[in-house]
Protein backbone atom coordinates (compact mmCIF):
# COMPACT_ATOMS: atom_id res chain seq x y z
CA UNK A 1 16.39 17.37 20.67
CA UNK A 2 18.64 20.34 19.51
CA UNK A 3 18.50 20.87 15.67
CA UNK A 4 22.01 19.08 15.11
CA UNK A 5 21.59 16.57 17.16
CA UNK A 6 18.60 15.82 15.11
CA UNK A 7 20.15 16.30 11.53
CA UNK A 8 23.08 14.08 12.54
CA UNK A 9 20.76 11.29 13.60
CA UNK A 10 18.70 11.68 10.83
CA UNK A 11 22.07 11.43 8.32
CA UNK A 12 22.47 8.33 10.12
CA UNK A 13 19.13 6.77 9.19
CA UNK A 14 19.69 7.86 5.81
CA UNK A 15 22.93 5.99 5.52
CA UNK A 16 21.27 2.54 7.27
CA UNK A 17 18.48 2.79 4.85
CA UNK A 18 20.77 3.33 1.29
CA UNK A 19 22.25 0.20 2.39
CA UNK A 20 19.38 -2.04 1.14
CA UNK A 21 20.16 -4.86 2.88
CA UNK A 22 16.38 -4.76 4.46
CA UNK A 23 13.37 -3.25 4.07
CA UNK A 24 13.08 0.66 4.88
CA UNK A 25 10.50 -0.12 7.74
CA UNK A 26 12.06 -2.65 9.13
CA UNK A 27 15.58 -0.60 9.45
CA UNK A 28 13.59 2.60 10.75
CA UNK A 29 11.85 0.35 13.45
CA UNK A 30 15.15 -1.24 14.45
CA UNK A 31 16.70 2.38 14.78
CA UNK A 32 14.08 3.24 17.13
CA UNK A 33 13.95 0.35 19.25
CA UNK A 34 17.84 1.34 19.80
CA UNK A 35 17.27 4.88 20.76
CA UNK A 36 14.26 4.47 22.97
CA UNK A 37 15.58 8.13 24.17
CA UNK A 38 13.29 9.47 21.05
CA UNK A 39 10.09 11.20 21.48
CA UNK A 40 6.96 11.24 19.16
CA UNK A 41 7.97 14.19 17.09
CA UNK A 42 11.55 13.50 16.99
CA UNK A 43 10.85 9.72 15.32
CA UNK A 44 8.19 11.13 12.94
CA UNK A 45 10.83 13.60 11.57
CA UNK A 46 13.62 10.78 11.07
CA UNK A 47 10.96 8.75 9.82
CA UNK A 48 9.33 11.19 7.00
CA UNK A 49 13.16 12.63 6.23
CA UNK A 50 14.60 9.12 5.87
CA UNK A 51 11.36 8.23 3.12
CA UNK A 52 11.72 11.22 1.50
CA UNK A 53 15.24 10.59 0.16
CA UNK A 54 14.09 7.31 -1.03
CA UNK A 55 11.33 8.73 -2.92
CA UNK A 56 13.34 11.20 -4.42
CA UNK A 57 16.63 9.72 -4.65
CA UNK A 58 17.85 10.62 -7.99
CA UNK A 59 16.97 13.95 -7.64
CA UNK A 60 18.91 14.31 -4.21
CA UNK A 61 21.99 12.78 -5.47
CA UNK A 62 22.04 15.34 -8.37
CA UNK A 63 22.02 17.88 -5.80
CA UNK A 64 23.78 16.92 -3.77
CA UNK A 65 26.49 16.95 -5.88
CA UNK A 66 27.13 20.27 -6.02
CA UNK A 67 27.88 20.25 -1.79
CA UNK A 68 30.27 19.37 0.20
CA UNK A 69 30.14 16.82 3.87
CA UNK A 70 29.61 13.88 4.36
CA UNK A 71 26.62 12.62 1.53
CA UNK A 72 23.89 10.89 3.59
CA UNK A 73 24.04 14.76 5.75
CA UNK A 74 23.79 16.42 2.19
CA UNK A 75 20.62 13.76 1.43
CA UNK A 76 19.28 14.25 4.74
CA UNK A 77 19.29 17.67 4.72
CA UNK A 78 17.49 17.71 1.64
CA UNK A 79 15.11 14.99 2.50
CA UNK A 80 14.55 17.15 5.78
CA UNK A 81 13.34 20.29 3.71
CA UNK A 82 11.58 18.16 1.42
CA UNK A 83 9.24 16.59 4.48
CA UNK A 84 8.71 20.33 5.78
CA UNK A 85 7.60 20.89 2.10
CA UNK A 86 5.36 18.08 2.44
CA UNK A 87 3.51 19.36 6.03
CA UNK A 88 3.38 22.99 4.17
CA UNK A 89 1.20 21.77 1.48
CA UNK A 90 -1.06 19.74 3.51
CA UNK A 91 -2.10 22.62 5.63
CA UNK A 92 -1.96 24.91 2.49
CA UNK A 93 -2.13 23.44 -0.76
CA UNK A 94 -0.75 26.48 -2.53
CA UNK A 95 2.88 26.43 -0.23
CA UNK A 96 5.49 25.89 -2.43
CA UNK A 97 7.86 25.79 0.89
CA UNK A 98 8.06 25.14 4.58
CA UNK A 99 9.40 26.79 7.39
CA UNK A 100 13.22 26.49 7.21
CA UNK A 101 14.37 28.30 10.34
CA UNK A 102 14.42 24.84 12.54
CA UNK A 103 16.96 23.22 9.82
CA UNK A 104 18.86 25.89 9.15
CA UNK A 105 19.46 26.28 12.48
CA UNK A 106 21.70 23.19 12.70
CA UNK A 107 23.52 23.76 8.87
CA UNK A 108 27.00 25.85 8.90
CA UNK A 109 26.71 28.97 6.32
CA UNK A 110 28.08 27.16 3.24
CA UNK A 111 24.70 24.72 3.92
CA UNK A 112 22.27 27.29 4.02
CA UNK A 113 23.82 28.90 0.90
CA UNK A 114 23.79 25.66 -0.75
CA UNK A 115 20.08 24.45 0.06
CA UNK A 116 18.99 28.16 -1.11
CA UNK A 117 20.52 27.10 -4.35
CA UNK A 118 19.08 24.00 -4.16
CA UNK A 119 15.56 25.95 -3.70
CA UNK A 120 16.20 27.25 -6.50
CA UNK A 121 16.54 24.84 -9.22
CA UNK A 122 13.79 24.57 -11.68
CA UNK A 123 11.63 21.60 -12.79
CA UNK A 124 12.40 22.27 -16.70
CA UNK A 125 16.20 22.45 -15.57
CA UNK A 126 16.47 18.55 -14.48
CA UNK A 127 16.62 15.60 -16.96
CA UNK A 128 13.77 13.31 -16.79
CA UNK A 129 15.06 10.46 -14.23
CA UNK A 130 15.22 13.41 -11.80
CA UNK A 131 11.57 14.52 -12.20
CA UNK A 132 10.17 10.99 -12.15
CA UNK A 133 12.77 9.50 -9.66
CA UNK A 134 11.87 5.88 -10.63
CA UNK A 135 14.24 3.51 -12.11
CA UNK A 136 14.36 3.36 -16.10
CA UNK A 137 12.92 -0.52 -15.79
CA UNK A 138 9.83 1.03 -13.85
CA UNK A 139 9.19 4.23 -15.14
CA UNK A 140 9.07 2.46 -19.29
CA UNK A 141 6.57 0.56 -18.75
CA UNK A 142 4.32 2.80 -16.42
CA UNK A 143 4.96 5.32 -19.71
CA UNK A 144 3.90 2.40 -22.24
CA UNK A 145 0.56 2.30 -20.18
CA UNK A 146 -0.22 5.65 -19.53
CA UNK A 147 1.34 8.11 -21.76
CA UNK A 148 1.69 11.83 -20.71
CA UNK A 149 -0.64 10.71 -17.46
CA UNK A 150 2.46 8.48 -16.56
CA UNK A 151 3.95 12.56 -14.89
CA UNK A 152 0.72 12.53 -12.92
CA UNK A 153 1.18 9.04 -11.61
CA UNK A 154 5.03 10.17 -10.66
CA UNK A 155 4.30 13.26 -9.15
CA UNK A 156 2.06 11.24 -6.71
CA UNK A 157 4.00 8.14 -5.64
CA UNK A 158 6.51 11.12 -4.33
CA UNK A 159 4.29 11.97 -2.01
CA UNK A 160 2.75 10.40 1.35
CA UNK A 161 -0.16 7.98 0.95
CA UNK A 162 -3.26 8.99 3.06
CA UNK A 163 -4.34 7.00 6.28
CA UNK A 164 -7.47 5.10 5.43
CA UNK A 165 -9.35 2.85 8.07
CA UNK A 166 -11.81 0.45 7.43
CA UNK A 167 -15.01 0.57 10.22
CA UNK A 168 -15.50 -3.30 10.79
CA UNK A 169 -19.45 -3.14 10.48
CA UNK A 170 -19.73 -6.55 13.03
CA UNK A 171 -19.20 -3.51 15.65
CA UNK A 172 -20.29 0.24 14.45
CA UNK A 173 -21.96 2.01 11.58
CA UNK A 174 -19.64 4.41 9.12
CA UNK A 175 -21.12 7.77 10.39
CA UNK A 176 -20.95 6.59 13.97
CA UNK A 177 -17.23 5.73 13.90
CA UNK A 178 -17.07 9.17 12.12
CA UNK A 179 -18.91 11.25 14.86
CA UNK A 180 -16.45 9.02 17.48
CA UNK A 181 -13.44 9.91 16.32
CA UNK A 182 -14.21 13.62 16.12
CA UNK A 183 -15.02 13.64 19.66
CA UNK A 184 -11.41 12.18 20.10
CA UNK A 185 -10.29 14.91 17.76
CA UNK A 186 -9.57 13.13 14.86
CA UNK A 187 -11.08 14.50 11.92
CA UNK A 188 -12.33 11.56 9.20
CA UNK A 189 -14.30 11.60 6.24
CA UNK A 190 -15.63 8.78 4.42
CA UNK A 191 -13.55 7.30 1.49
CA UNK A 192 -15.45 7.72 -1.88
CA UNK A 193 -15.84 4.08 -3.03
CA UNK A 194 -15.54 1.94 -0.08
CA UNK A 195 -18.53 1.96 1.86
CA UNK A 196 -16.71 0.85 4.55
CA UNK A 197 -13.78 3.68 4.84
CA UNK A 198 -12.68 6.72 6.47
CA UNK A 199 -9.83 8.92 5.26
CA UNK A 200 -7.99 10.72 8.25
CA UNK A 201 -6.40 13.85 8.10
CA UNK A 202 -2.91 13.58 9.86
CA UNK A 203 -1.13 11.28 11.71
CA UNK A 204 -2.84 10.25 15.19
CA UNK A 205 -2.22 8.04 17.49
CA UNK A 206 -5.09 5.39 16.78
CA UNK A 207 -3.29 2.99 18.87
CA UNK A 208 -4.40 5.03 22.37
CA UNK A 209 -8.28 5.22 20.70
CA UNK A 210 -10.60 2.99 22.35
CA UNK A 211 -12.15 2.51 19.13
CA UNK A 212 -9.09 0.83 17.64
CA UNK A 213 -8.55 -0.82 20.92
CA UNK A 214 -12.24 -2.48 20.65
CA UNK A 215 -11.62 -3.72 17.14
CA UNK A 216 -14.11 -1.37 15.36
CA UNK A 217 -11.17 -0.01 13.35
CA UNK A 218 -8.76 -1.27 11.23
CA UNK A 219 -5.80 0.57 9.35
CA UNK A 220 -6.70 -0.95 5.62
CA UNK A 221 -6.10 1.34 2.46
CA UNK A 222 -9.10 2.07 0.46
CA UNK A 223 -8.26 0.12 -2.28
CA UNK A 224 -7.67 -3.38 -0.09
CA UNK A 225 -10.55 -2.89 1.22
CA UNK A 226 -12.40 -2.86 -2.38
CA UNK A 227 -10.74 -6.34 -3.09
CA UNK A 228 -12.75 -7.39 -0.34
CA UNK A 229 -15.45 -6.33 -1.06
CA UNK A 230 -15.28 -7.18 -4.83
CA UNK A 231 -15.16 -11.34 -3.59
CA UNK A 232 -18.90 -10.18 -2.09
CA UNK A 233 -18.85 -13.35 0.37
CA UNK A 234 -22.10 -14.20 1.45
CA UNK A 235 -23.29 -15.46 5.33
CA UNK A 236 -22.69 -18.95 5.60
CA UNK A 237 -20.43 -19.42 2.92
CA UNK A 238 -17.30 -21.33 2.95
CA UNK A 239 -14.21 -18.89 1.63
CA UNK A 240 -10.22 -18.82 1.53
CA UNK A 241 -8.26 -16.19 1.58
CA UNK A 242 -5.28 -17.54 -0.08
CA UNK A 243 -2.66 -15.71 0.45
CA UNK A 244 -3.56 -13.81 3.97
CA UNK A 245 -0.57 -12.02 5.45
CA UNK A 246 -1.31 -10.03 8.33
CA UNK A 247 -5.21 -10.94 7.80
CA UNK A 248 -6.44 -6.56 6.71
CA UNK A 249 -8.54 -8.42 3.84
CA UNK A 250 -9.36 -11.66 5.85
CA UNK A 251 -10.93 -9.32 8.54
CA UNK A 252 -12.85 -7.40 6.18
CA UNK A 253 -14.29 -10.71 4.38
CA UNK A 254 -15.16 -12.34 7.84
CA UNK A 255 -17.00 -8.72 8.64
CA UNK A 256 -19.10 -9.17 5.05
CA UNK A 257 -19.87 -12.73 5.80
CA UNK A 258 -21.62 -11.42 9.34
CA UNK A 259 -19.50 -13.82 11.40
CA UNK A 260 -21.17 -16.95 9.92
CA UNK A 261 -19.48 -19.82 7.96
CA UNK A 262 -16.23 -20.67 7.50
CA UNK A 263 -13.06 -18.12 6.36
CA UNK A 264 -10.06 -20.22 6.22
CA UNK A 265 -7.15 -17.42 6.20
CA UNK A 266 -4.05 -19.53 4.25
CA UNK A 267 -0.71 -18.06 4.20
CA UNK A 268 2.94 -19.69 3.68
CA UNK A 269 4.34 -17.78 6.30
CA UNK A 270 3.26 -18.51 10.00
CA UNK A 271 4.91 -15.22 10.95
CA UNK A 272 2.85 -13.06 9.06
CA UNK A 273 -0.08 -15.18 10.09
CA UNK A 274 0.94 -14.53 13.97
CA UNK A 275 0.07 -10.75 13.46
CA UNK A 276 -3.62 -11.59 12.82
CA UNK A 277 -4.11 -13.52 16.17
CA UNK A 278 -4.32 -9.70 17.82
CA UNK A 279 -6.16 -8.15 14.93
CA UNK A 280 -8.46 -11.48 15.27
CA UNK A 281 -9.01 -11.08 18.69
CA UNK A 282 -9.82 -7.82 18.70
CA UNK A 283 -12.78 -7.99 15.93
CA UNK A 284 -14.85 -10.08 17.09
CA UNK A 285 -14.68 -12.56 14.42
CA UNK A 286 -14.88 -16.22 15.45
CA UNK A 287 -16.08 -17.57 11.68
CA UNK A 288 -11.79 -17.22 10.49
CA UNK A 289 -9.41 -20.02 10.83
CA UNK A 290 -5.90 -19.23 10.41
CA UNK A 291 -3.51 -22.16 8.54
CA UNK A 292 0.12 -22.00 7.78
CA UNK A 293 0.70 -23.72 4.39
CA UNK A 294 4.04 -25.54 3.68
CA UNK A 295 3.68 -25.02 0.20
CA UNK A 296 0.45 -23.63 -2.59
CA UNK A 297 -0.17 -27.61 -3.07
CA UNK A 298 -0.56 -28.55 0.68
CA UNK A 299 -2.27 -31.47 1.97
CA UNK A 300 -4.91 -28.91 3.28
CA UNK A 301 -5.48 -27.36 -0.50
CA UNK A 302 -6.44 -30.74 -1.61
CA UNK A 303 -8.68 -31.41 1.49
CA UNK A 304 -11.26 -28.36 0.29
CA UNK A 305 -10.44 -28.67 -3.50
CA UNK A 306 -14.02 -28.15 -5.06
CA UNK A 307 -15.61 -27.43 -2.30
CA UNK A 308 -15.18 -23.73 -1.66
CA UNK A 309 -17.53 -21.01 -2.93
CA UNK A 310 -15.38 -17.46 -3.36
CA UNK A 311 -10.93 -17.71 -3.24
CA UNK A 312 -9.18 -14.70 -3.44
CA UNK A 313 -6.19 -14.48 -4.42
CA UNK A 314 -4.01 -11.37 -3.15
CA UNK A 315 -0.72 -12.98 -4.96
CA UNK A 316 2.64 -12.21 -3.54
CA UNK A 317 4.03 -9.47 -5.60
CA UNK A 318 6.44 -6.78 -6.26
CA UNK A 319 4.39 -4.17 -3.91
CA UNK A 320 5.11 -1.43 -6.56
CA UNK A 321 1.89 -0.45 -6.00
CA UNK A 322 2.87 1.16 -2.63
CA UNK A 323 5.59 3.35 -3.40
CA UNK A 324 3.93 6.14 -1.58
CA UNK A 325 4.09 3.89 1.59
CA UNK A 326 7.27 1.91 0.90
CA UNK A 327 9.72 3.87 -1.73
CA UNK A 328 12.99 1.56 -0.82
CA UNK A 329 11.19 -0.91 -3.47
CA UNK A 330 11.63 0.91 -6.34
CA UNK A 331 15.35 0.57 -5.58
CA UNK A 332 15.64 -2.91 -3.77
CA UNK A 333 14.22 -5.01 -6.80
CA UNK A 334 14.32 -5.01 -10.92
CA UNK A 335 13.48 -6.70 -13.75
CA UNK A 336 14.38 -10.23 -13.21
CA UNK A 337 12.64 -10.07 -9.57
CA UNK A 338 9.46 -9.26 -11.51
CA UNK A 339 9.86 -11.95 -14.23
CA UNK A 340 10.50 -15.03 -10.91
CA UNK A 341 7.14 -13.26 -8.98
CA UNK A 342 5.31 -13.93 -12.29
CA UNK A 343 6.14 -17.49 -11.84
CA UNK A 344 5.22 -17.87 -8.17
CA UNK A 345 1.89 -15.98 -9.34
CA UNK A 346 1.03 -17.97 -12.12
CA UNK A 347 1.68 -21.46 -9.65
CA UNK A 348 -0.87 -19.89 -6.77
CA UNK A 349 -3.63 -19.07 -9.05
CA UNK A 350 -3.47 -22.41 -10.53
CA UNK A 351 -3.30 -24.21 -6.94
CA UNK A 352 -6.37 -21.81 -5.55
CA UNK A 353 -8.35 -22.56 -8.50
CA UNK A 354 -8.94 -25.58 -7.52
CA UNK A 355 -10.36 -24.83 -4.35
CA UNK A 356 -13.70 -23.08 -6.16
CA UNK A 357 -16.53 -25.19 -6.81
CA UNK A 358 -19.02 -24.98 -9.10
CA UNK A 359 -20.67 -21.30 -9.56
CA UNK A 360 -18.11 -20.23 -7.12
CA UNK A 361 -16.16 -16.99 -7.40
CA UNK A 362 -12.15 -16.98 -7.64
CA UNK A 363 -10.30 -13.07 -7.35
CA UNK A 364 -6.82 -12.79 -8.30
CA UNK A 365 -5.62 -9.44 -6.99
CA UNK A 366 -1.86 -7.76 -6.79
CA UNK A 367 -0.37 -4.29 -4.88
CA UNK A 368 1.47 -4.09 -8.30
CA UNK A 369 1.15 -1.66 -11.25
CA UNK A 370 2.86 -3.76 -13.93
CA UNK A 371 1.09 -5.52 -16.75
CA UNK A 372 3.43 -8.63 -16.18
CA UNK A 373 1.69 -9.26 -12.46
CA UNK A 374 -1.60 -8.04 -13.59
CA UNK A 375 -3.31 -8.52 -17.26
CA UNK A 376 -0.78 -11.28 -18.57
CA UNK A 377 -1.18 -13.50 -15.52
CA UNK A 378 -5.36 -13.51 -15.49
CA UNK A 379 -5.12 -13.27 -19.40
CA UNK A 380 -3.21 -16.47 -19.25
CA UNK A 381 -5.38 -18.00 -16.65
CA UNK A 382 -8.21 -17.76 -18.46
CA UNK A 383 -7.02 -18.84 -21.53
CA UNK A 384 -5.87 -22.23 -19.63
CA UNK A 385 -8.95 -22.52 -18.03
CA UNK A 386 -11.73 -22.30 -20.01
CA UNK A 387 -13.98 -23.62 -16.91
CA UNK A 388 -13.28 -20.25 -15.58
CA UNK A 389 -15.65 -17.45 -16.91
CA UNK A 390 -14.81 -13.97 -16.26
CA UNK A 391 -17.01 -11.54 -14.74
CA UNK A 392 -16.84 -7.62 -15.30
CA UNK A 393 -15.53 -5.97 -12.34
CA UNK A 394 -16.74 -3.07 -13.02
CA UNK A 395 -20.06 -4.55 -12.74
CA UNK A 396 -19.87 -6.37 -9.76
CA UNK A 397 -18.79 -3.21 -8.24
CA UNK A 398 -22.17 -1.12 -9.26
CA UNK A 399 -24.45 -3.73 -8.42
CA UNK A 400 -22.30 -3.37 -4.57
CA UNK A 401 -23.54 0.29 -5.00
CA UNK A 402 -19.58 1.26 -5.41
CA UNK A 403 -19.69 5.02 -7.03
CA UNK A 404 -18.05 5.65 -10.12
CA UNK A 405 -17.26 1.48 -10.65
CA UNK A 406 -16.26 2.55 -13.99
CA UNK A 407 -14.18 4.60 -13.88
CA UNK A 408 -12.30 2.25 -11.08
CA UNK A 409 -11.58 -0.09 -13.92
CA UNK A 410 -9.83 -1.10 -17.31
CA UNK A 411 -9.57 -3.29 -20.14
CA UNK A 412 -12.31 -5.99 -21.87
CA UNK A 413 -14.45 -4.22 -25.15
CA UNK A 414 -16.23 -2.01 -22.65
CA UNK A 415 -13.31 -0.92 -20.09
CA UNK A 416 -14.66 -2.88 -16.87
CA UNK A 417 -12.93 -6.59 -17.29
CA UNK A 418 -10.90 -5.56 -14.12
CA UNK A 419 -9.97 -3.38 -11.20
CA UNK A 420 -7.29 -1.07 -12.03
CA UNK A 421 -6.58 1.43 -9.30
CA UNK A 422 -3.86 3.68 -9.51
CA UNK A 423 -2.55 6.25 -6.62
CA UNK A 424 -2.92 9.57 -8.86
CA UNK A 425 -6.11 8.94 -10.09
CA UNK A 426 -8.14 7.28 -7.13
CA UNK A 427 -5.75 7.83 -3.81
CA UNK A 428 -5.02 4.60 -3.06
CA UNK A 429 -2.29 2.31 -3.51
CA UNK A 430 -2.08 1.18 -6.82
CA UNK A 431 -4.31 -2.45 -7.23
CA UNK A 432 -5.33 -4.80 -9.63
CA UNK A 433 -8.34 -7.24 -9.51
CA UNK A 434 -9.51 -10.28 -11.94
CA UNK A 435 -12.34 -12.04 -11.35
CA UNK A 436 -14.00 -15.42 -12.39
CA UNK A 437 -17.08 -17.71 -11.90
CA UNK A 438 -16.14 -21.61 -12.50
CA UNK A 439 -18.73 -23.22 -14.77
């Protein structure tokens, strides 16, 4: 596609995606289904351009106010340089800048004058909400919890998230799946703390691998893969994954459990539940039974009340955990969207408590980074149910051979009451686990 061609569609993507009205992904994927004319390259640009503005939306619309055009071509312009930043640094750390020939190409003379200045502008020359890009009722409380760290944690949810996979271990070792995909040309290495993951550098194509097509991998960041493993399900065990979505951790669990017992996979949404059927299909798994809930207190939840030996809980939740992955969230929700989520938390936990029985294991786990979807909901859990003791994380974690389980965790007198993952310091999304054994 010529270079203006190009700019102007991406400008138009940028436009549909300021809108808000749905999520990022699900406006790129609709933009691509109507221009089926677009090759690999061509989407991947639109794509990374379109994210980049959202990730660094404050900053943009500072700049671009000192341009002139149309403002979604100002923000795409800038959110075009800022993805060729991106690709520099991967291949060279030490890049400051990409290649700007293929852009400036399609930008008249006042444009190329004004992105130089652009280039130009110093860090110590913006005001804060343009170095952190976050909204103000984000970016206090990520300060209240980290301090000065909270510019580390910043810097990285404005970049791209890594590709993990998870090798499902019913089909192929770790260094097998490794030595595979290099033969394909896809270089992997293994995660550091799932013993299950590979970290891929790039962007393949993993749908065209036979390996994905067999089932033997899964797309699954690191850190959903260590709430998995942190329930520790056991062969012939009966478990529920609560709240199952697209099934990533319900695959993983049904791997651990060796394809033996029972894995209900629960969800309140039959859609998301019809993307597992492939997945399911594909792994080999026939221990997982798939059930659309009407409701957290559905006939079915008091069928199996008592009776279940490990829940987990992966609540519905604000997702600010993924920013790297989906930055549009940051702008599409706020306070009050938090405080109603705490709610709808605080109701599942209570309903999936009562599933465990007896020396069974409950997990209550979020994508989220604030304290009000995290510590306050399993602080007031446990307070309420004092049937419910908790178990260090951290521990569970080193007796599962995880490396460096501390330092994967927070809070309690000794730092390892729960999972705290964050994206800067571990390089995964940002996760929170809570674990109990009933009495």
């Amino acid at each position: 596609m010529h270079p203006k061609a190009l700019l102007d569609a991406c400008a138009e993507l940028v436009r549909l995606t300021l809108t808000f009205e749905h999520p990022a992904d699900a406006v790129v994927s609709r933009y691509f289904r109507d221009h089926r004319e677009l090759g690999p390259r061509e989407r991947a640009t639109l794509a990374e351009t379109a994210y980049a503005v959202l990730r660094r939306k404050p900053l943009f619309e500072q700049l671009a106010r000192s341009g002139s055009g149309p403002k979604e071509r100002r923000l795409a312009i800038l959110g075009f340089a800022s993805q060729l930043d991106e690709q520099a640094r991967r291949a060279d750390p030490s890049a400051r800048r990409g290649p700007r020939d293929f852009l400036k190409s399609a930008l008249t003379a006042q444009e190329k004058d004004w992105l130089d200045a652009c280039d130009g502008v110093r860090e110590d020359e913006l005001l804060e909400p343009q170095r952190h890009n976050l909204p103000q009722w984000l970016a206090a409380p990520l300060k209240a919890q980290l301090g000065d760290e909270f510019w580390a944690l910043a810097a990285s949810l404005q970049e791209q998230a890594p590709l993990d996979l998870r090798v499902n271990t019913l089909q192929a070792k770790r260094e097998d799946m490794r030595k595979e995909l290099a033969q394909a040309g896809v270089q992997a290495a293994p995660t550091p703390y799932s013993p299950w993951g590979l970290r891929v550098q790039g962007k393949p194509a993993l749908s065209r691998l036979d390996a994905f097509a067999r089932g033997a991998l899964e797309v699954q960041d690191e850190g959903s893969q260590l709430l998995a493993l942190l329930l520790d399900a056991k062969r012939g065990e009966m478990v529920v994954d609560f709240c199952a979505g697209a099934g990533g951790k319900t695959l993983a669990i049904g791997a651990a459990m060796r394809n033996t017992g029972r894995l209900y996979a629960f969800d309140v949404s039959g859609h998301r539940l019809d993307a597992l059927k492939p997945r399911l299909a594909r792994s080999g798994l026939s221990n997982v039974h798939p059930a659309a809930l009407a409701h957290e207190r559905d006939e079915r939840v008091k069928r199996l009340a008592g009776k279940i030996d490990r829940v987990l809980v992966d609540a519905p939740c604000s997702g600010l955990g993924t920013l790297r992955r989906n930055p549009d969230l940051k702008w599409r929700q706020g306070p009050q969207a938090v405080q109603e989520l705490a709610a709808k938390q605080t109701a599942i936990l209570e309903s999936a408590a009562r599933l465990v029985k007896s020396g069974g294991r409950l997990v209550y786990a979020t994508c989220s980074m604030l304290p009000e979807e995290n510590e306050a909901i399993a602080e007031a859990f446990g307070a309420a149910h004092p049937d419910f003791a908790p178990l260090a994380a951290g521990e569970l974690l080193a007796q599962l051979k995880v490396e460096q389980a501390a330092g994967l965790c927070s809070g309690g007198d000794d730092g390892m009451r729960y999972l705290r993952l964050w994206p800067h310091r571990h390089q995964t999304d940002g996760f929170f686990a809570a674990v109990w054994q009933k009495k």
